[in-house]
C-alpha atoms as a PDB file:
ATOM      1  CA  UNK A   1      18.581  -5.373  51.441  1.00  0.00           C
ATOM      2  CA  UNK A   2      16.556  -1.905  51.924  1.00  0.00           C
ATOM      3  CA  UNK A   3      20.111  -0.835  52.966  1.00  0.00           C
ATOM      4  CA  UNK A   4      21.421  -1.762  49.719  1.00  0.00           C
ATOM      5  CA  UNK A   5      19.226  -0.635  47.104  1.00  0.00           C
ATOM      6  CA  UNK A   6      18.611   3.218  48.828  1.00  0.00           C
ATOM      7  CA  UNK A   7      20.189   6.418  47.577  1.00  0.00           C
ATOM      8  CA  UNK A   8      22.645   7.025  50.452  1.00  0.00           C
ATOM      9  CA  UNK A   9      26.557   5.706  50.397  1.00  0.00           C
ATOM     10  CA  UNK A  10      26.851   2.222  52.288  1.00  0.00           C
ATOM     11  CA  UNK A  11      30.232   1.118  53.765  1.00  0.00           C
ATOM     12  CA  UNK A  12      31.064  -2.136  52.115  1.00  0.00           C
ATOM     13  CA  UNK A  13      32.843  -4.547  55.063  1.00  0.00           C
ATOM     14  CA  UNK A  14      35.906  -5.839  53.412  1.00  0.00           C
ATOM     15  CA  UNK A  15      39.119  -7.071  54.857  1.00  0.00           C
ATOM     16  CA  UNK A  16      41.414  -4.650  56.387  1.00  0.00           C
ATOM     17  CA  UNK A  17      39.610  -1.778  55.585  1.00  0.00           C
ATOM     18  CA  UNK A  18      35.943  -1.130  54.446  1.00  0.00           C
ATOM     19  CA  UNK A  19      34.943   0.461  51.662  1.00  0.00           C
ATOM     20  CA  UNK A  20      32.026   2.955  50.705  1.00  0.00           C
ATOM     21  CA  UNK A  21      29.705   1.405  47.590  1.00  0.00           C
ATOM     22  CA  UNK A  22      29.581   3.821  44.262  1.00  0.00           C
ATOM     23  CA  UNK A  23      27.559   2.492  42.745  1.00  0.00           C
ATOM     24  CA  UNK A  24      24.340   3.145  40.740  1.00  0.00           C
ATOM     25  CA  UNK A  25      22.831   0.445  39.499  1.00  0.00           C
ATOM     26  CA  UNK A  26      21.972  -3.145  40.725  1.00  0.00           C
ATOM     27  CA  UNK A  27      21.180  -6.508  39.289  1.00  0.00           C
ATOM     28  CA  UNK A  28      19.398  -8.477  41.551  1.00  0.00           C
ATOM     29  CA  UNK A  29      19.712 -12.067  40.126  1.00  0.00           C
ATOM     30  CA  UNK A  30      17.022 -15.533  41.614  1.00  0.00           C
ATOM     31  CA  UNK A  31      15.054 -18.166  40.253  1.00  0.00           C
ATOM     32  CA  UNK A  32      12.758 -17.281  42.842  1.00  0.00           C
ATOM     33  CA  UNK A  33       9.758 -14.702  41.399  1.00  0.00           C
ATOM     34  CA  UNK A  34      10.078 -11.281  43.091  1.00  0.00           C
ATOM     35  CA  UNK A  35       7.019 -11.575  45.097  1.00  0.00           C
ATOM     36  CA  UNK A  36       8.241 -15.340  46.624  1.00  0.00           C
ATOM     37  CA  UNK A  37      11.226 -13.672  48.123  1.00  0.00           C
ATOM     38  CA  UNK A  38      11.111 -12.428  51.597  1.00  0.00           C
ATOM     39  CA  UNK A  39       7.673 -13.723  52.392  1.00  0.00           C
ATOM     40  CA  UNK A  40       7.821 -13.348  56.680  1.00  0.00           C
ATOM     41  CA  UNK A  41       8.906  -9.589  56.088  1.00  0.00           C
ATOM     42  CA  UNK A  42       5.812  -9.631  53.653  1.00  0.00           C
ATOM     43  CA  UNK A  43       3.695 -11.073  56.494  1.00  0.00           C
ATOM     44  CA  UNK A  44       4.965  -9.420  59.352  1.00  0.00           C
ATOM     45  CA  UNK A  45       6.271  -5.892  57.897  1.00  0.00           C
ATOM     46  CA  UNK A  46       4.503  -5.099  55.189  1.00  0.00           C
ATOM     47  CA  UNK A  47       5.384  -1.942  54.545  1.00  0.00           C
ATOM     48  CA  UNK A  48       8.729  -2.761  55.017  1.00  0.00           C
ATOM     49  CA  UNK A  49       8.356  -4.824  51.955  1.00  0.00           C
ATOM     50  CA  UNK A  50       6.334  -2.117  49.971  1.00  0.00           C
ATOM     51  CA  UNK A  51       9.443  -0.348  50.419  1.00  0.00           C
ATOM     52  CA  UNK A  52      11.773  -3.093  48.800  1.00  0.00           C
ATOM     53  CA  UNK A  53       9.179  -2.806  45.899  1.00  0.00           C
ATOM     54  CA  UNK A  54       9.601   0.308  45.381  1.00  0.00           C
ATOM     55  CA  UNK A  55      13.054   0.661  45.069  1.00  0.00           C
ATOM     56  CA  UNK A  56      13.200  -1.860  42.079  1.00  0.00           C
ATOM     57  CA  UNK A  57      11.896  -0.157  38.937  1.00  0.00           C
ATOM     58  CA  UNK A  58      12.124  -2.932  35.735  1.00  0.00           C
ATOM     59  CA  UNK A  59      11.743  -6.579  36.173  1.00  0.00           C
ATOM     60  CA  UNK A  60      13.180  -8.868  33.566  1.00  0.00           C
ATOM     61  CA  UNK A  61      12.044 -12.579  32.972  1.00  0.00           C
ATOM     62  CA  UNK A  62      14.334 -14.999  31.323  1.00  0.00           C
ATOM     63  CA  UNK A  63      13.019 -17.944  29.885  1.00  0.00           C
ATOM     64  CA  UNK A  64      13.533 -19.957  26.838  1.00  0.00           C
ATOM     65  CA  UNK A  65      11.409 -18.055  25.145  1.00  0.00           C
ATOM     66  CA  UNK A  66      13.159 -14.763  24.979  1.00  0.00           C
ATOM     67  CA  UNK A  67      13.445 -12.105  27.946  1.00  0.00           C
ATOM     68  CA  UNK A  68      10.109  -9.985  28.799  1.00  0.00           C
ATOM     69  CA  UNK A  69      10.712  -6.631  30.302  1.00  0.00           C
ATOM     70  CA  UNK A  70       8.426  -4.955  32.629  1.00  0.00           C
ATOM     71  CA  UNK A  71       7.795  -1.881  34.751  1.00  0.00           C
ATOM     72  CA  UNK A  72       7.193  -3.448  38.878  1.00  0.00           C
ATOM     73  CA  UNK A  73       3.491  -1.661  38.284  1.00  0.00           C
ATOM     74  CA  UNK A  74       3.257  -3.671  34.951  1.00  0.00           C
ATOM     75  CA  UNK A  75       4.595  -7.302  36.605  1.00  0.00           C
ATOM     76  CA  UNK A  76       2.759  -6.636  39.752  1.00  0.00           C
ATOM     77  CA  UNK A  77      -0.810  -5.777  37.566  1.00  0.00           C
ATOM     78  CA  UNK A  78      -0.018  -9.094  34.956  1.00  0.00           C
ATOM     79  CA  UNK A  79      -1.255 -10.973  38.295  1.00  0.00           C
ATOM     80  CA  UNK A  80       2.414 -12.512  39.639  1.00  0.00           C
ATOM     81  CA  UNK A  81       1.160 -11.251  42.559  1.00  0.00           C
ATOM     82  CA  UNK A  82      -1.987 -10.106  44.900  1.00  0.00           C
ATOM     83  CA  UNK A  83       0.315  -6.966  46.186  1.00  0.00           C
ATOM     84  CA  UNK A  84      -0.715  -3.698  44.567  1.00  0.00           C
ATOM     85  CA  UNK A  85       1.624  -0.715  45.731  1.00  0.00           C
ATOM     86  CA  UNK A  86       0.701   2.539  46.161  1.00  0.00           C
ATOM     87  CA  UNK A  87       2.422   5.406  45.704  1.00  0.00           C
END
């Protein structure tokens, strides 16, 4: 995933040929909160996951209420989770 979200071109594997990603922006889409997902690499390489973390910068929550928008400092301080990333 690290692979994904960094600054550098990626080669895409497709069929016949691969391609090289342009893009700029990513969605990632779960029902799973942010800090549930990945939890061995949280265990076992944590700053591998500080560095996931840091790549995301806004966190949007769906829910029948409406959407709420935050920074990752913001979600991570509202107490989702005990992780506090430094910078």
């Amino acid at each position: 995933m690290l692979k994904y979200l960094d600054r550098y071109p990626i080669e895409l594997p497709c069929r016949y040929s691969n391609k090289v990603a342009c893009f700029n922006l990513v969605y990632i889409v779960s029902n799973i909160y942010l800090i549930e997902q990945y939890t061995s690499t949280q265990r076992n390489e944590s700053e591998t996951f500080k560095a996931f973390i840091r790549r995301i910068h806004q966190i949007e929550i769906y829910t029948k209420k409406g959407i709420e928008t935050f920074t990752t400092s913001e979600y991570l301080e509202r107490g989702h989770t005990k992780w506090k990333i430094e910078n």
